[in-house]
C-alpha atoms as a PDB file:
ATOM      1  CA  UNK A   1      42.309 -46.598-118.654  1.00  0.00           C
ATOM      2  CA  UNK A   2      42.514 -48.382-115.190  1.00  0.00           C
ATOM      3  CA  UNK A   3      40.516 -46.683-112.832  1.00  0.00           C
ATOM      4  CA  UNK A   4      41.159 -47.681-108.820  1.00  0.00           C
ATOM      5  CA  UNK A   5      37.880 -49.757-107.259  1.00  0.00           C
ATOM      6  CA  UNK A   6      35.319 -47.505-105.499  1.00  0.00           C
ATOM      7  CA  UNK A   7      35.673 -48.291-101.724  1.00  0.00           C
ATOM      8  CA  UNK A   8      31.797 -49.683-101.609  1.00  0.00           C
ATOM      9  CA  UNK A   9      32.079 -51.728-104.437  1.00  0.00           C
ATOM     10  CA  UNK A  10      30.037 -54.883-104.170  1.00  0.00           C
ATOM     11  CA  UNK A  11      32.930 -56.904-104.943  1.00  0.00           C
ATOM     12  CA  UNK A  12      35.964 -55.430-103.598  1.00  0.00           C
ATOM     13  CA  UNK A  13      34.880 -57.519-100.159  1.00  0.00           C
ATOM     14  CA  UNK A  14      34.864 -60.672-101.672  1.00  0.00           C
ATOM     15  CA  UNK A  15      37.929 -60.490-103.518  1.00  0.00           C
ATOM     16  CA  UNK A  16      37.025 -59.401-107.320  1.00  0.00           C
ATOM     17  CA  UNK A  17      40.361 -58.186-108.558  1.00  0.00           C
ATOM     18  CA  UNK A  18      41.025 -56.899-112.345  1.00  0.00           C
ATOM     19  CA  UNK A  19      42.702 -60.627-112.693  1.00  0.00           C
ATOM     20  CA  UNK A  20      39.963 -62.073-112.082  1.00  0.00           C
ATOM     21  CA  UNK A  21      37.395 -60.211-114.022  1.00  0.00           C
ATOM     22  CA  UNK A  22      40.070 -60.516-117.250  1.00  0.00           C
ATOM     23  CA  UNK A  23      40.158 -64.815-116.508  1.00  0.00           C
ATOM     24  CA  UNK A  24      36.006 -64.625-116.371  1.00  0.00           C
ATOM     25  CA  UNK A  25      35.501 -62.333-119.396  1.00  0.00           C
ATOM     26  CA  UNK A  26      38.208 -64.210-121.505  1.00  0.00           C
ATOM     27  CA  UNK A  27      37.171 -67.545-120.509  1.00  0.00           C
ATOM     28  CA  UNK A  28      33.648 -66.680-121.016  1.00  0.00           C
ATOM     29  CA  UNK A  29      33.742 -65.737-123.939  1.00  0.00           C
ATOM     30  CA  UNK A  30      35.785 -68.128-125.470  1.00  0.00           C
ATOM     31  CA  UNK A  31      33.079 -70.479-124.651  1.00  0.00           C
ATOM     32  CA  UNK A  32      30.752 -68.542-126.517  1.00  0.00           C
ATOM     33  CA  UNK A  33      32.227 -67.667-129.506  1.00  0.00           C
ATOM     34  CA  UNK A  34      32.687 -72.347-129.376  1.00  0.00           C
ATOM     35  CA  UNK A  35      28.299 -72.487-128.435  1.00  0.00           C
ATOM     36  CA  UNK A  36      26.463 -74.116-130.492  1.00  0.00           C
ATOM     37  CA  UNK A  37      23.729 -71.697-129.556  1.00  0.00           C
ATOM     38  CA  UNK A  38      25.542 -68.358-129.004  1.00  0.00           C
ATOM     39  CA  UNK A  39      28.924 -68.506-131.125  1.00  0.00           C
ATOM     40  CA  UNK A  40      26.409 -67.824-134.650  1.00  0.00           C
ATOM     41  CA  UNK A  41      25.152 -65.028-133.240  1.00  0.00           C
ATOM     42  CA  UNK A  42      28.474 -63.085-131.347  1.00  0.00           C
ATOM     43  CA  UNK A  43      30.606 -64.431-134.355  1.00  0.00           C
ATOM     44  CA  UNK A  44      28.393 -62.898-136.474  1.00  0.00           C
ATOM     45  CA  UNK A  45      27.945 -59.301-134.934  1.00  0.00           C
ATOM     46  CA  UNK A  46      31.793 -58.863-133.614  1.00  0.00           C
ATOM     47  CA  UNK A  47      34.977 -58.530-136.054  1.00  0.00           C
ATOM     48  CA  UNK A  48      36.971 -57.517-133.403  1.00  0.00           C
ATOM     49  CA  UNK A  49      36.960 -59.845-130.360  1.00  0.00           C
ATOM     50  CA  UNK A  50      40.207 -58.244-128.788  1.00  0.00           C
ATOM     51  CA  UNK A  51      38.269 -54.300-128.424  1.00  0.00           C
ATOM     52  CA  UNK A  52      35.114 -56.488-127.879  1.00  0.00           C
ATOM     53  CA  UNK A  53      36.430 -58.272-124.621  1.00  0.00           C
ATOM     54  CA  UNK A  54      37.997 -55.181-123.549  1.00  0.00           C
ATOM     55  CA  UNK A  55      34.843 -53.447-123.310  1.00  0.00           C
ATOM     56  CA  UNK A  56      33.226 -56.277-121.432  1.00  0.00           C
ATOM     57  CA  UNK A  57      36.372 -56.156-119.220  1.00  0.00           C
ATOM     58  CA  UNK A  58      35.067 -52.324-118.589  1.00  0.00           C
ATOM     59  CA  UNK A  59      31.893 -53.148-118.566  1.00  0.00           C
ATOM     60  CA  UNK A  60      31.827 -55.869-115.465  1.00  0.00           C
ATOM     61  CA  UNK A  61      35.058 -53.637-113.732  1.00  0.00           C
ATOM     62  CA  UNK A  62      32.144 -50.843-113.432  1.00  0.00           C
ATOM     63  CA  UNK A  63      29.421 -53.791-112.509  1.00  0.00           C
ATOM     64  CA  UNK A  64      31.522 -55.258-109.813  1.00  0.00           C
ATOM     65  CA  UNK A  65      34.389 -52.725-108.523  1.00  0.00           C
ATOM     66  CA  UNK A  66      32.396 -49.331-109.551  1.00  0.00           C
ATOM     67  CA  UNK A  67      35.585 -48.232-111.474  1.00  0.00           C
ATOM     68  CA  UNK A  68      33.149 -46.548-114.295  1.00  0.00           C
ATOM     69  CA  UNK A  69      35.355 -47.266-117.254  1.00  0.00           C
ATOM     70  CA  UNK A  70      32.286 -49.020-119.201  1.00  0.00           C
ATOM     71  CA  UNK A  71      31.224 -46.072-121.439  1.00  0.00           C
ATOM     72  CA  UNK A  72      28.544 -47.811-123.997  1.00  0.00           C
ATOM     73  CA  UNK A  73      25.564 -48.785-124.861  1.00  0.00           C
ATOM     74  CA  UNK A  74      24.615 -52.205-124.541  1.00  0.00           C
ATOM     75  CA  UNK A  75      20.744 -51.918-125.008  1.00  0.00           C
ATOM     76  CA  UNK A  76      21.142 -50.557-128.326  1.00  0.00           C
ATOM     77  CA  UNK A  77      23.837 -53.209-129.265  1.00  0.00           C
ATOM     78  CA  UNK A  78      21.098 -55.952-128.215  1.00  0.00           C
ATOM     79  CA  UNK A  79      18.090 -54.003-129.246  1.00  0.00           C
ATOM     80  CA  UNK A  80      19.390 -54.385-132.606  1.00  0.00           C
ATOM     81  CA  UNK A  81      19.603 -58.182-133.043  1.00  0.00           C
ATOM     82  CA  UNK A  82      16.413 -59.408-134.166  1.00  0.00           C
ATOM     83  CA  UNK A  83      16.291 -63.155-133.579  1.00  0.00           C
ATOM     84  CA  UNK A  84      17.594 -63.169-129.582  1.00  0.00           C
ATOM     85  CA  UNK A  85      14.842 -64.554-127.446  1.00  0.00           C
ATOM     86  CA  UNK A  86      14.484 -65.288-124.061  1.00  0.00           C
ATOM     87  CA  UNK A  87      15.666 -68.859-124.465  1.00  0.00           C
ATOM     88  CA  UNK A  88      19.106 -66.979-125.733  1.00  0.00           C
ATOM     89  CA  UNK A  89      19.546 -65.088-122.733  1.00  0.00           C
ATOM     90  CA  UNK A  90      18.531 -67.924-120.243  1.00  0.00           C
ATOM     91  CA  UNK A  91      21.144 -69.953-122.404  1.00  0.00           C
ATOM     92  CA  UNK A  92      23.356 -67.046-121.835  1.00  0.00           C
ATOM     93  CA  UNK A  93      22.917 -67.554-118.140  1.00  0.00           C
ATOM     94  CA  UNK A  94      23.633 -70.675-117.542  1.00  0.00           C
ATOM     95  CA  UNK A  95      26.772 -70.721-119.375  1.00  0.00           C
ATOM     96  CA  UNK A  96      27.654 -67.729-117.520  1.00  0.00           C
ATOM     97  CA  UNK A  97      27.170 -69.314-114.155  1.00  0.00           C
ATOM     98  CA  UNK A  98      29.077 -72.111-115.543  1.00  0.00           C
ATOM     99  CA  UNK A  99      31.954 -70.242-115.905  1.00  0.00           C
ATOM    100  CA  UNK A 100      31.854 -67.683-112.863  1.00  0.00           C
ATOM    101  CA  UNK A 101      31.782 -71.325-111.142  1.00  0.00           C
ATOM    102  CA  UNK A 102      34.728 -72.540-112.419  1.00  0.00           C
ATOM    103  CA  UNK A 103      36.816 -68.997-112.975  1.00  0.00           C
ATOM    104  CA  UNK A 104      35.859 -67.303-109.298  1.00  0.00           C
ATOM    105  CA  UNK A 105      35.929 -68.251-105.658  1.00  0.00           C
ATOM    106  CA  UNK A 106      32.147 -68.913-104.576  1.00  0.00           C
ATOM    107  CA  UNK A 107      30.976 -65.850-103.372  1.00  0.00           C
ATOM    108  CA  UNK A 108      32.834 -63.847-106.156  1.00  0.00           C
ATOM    109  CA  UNK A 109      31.487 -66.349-108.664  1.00  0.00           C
ATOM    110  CA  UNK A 110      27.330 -65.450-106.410  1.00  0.00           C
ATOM    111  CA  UNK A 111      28.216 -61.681-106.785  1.00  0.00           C
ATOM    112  CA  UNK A 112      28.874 -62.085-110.821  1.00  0.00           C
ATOM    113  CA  UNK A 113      26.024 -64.642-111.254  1.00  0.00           C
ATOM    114  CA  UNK A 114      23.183 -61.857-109.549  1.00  0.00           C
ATOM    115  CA  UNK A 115      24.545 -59.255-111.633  1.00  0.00           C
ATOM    116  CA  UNK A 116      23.915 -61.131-114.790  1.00  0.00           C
ATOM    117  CA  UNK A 117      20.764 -61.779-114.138  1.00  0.00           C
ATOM    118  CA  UNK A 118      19.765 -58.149-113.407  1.00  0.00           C
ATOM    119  CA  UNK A 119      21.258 -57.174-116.051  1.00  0.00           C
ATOM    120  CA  UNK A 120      20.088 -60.010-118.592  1.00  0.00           C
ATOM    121  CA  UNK A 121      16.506 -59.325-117.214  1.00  0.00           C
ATOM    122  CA  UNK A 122      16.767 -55.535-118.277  1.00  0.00           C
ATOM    123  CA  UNK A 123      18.087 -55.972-121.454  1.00  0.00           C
ATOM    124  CA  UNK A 124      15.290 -58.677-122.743  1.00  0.00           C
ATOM    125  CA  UNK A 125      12.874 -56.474-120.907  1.00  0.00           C
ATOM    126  CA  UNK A 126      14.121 -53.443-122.834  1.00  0.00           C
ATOM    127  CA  UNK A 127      14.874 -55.279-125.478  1.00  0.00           C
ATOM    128  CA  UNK A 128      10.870 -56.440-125.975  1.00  0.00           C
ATOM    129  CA  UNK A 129      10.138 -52.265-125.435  1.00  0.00           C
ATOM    130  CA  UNK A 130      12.205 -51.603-128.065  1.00  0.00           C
ATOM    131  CA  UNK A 131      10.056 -54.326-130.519  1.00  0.00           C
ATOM    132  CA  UNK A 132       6.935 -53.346-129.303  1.00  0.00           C
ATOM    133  CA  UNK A 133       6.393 -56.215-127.118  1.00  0.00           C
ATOM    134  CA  UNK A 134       4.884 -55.476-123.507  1.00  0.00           C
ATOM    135  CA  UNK A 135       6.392 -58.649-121.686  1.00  0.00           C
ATOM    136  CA  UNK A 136       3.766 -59.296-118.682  1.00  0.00           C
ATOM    137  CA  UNK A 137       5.606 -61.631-115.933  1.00  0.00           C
ATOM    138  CA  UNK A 138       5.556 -64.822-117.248  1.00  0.00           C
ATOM    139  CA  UNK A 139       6.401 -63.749-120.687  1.00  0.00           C
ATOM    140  CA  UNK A 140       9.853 -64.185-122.592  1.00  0.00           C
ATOM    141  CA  UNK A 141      11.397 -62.254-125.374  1.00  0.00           C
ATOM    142  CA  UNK A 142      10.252 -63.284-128.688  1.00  0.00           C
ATOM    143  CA  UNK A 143      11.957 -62.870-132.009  1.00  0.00           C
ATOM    144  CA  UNK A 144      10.779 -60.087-134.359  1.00  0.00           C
ATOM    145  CA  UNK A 145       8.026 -61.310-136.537  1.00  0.00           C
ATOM    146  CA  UNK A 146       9.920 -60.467-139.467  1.00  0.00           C
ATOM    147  CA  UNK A 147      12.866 -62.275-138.272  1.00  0.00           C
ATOM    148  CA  UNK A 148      10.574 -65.359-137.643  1.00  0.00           C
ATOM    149  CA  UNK A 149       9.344 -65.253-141.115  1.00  0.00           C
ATOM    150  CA  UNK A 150      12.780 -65.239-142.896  1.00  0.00           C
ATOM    151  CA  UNK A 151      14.437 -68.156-140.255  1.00  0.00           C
END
């Protein structure tokens, strides 16, 4: 359900429109579900990319233009994949920056790129909580040990 920007939205100022977030999200994830890296792991977990990249659509709408039509729960979706390290979401990263680069005008493409590292940090940090792992700075997410064994 569209839901009109908030008026001190982060990204509202620099031009974020719907549009946009759609061409990022789409684009995006097209070129994840095509990684090397990523595409095993998304293809995997997600039958249905069309509700899938709606939600994410939500999901950075709320992140960038405070529209609050993300309702989920992306810890617990991540929590549960046992093999995503550190190296995934720094993978993750980069391929998002790639993208915001070539998808958004510069200081659109900035706003996007901070917020995915925010949120990438909480997730791997919550994500290592959630496994018992007590990351001290320097440390990355590591696979569950079980996982380990069986890969």
């Amino acid at each position: 359900m569209p839901r009109d920007p908030h008026p001190a939205a982060p990204g509202l100022s620099l031009g974020v429109t719907e549009t946009m977030i759609h061409s990022l999200v789409h684009t995006f994830y097209a070129r994840v579900r095509a990684d090397a890296v990523l595409g095993p792991i998304f293809n995997e977990k997600i039958a249905d990319w069309d509700h899938h990249l709606a939600k994410l659509c939500d999901f950075w709408s709320s992140v960038t233009l405070m529209t609050g039509r993300f309702k989920g729960t992306p810890m617990q979706a991540h929590a549960a994949l046992p093999t995503i390290t550190g190296a995934h979401f720094d993978h993750w990263l980069a391929l998002f920056a790639r993208t915001a680069h070539d998808v958004c005008p510069p200081e659109a493409a900035k706003l996007f790129i901070d917020r995915a590292h925010r949120i990438a940090q909480s997730l791997e940090l919550g994500v290592a909580l959630h496994r018992g792992q007590m990351l001290c700075p320097v440390e990355r997410l590591r696979a569950e040990a079980h996982a380990e064994a069986s890969s």
